[in-house]
C-alpha atoms as a PDB file:
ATOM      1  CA  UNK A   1     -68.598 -81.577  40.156  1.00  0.00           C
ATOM      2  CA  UNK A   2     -65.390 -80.055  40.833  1.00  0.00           C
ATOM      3  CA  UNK A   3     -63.818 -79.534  44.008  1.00  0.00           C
ATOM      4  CA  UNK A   4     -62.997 -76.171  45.324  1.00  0.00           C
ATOM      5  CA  UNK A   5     -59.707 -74.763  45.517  1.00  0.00           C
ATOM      6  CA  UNK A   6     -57.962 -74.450  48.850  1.00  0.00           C
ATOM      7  CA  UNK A   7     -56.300 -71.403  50.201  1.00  0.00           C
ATOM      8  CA  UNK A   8     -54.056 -73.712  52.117  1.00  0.00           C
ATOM      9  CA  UNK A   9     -51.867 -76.259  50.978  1.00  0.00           C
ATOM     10  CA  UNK A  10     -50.119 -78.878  52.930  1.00  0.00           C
ATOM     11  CA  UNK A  11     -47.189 -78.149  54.104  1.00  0.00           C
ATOM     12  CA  UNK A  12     -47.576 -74.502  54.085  1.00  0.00           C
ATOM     13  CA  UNK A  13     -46.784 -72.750  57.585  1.00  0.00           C
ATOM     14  CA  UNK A  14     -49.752 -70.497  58.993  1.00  0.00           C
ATOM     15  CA  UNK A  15     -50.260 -67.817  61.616  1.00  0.00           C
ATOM     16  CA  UNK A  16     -53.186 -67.474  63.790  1.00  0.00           C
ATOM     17  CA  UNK A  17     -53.840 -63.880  63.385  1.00  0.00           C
ATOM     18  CA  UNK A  18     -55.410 -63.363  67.605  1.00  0.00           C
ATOM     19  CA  UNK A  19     -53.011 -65.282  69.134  1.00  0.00           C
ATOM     20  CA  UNK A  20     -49.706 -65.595  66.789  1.00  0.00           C
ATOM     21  CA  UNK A  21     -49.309 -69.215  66.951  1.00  0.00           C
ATOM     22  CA  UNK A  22     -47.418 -71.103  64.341  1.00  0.00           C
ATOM     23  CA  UNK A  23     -49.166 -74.033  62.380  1.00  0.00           C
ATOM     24  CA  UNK A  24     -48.237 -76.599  59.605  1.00  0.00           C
ATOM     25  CA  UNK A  25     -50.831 -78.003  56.966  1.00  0.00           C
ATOM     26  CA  UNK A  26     -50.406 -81.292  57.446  1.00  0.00           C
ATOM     27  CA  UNK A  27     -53.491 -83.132  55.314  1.00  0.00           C
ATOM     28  CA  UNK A  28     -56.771 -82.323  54.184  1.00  0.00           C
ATOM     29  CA  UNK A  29     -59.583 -84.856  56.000  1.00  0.00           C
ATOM     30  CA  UNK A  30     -63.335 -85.575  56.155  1.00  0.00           C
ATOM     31  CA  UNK A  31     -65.045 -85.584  59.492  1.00  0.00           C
ATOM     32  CA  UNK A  32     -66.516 -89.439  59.269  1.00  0.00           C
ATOM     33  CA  UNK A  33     -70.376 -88.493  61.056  1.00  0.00           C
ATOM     34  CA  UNK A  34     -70.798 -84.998  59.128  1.00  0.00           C
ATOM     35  CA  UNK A  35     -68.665 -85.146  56.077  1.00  0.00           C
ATOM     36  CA  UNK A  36     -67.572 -82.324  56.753  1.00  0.00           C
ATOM     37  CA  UNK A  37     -63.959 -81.057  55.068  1.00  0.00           C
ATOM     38  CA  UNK A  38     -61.185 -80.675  57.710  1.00  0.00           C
ATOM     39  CA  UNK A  39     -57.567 -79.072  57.912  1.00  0.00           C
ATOM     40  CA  UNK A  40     -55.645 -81.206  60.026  1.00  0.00           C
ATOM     41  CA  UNK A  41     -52.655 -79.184  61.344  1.00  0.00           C
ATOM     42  CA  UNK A  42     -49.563 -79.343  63.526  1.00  0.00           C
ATOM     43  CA  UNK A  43     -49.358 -76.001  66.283  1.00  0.00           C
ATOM     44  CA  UNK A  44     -45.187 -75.860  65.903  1.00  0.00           C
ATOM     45  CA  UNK A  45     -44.350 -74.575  69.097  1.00  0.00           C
ATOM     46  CA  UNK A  46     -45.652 -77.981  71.092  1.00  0.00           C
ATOM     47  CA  UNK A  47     -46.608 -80.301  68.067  1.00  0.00           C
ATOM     48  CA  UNK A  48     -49.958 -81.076  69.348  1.00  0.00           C
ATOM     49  CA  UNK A  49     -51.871 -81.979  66.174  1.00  0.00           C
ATOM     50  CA  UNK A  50     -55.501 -80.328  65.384  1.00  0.00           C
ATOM     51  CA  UNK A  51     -58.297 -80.485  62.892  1.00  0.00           C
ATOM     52  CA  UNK A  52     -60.502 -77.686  62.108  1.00  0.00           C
ATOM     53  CA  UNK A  53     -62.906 -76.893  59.289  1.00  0.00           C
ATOM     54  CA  UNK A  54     -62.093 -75.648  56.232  1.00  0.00           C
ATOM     55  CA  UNK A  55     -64.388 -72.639  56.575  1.00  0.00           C
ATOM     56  CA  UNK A  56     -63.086 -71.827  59.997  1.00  0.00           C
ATOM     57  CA  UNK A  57     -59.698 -71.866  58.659  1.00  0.00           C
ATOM     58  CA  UNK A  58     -60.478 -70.146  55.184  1.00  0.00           C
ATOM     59  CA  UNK A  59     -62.418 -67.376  57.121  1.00  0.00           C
ATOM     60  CA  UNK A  60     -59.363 -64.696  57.565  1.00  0.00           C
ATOM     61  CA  UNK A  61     -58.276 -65.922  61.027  1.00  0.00           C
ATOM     62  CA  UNK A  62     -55.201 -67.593  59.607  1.00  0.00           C
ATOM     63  CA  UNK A  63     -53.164 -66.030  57.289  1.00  0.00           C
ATOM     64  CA  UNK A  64     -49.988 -67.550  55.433  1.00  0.00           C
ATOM     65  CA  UNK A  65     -46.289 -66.843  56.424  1.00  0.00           C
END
């Protein structure tokens, strides 16, 4: 089966649409326990890194720059 196509690719530079942050795509990742596909991404102003799920960030919350 083929895999979806992202709306996000790494490297790409994001805004958080309720609170105007800046983030970087850094990879794409699998939660180990669930599976589950993850974003794993930089916030630019501090360069604390995060993870969050695909569909959370694919859900109109972040938008591209």
């Amino acid at each position: 089966m083929a895999e979806k196509a992202r709306l996000f690719q790494q490297g790409q530079i994001l805004k958080h649409l309720k609170t105007g942050g800046l983030y970087r795509i850094l990879y794409e990742a699998k939660i180990e326990a669930t599976l589950e596909d993850v974003y794993v991404y930089e916030a630019l102003i501090n360069h604390t890194i995060w993870i969050r799920p695909i569909t959370e960030m694919e859900d109109g919350r972040f938008i591209t720059t």
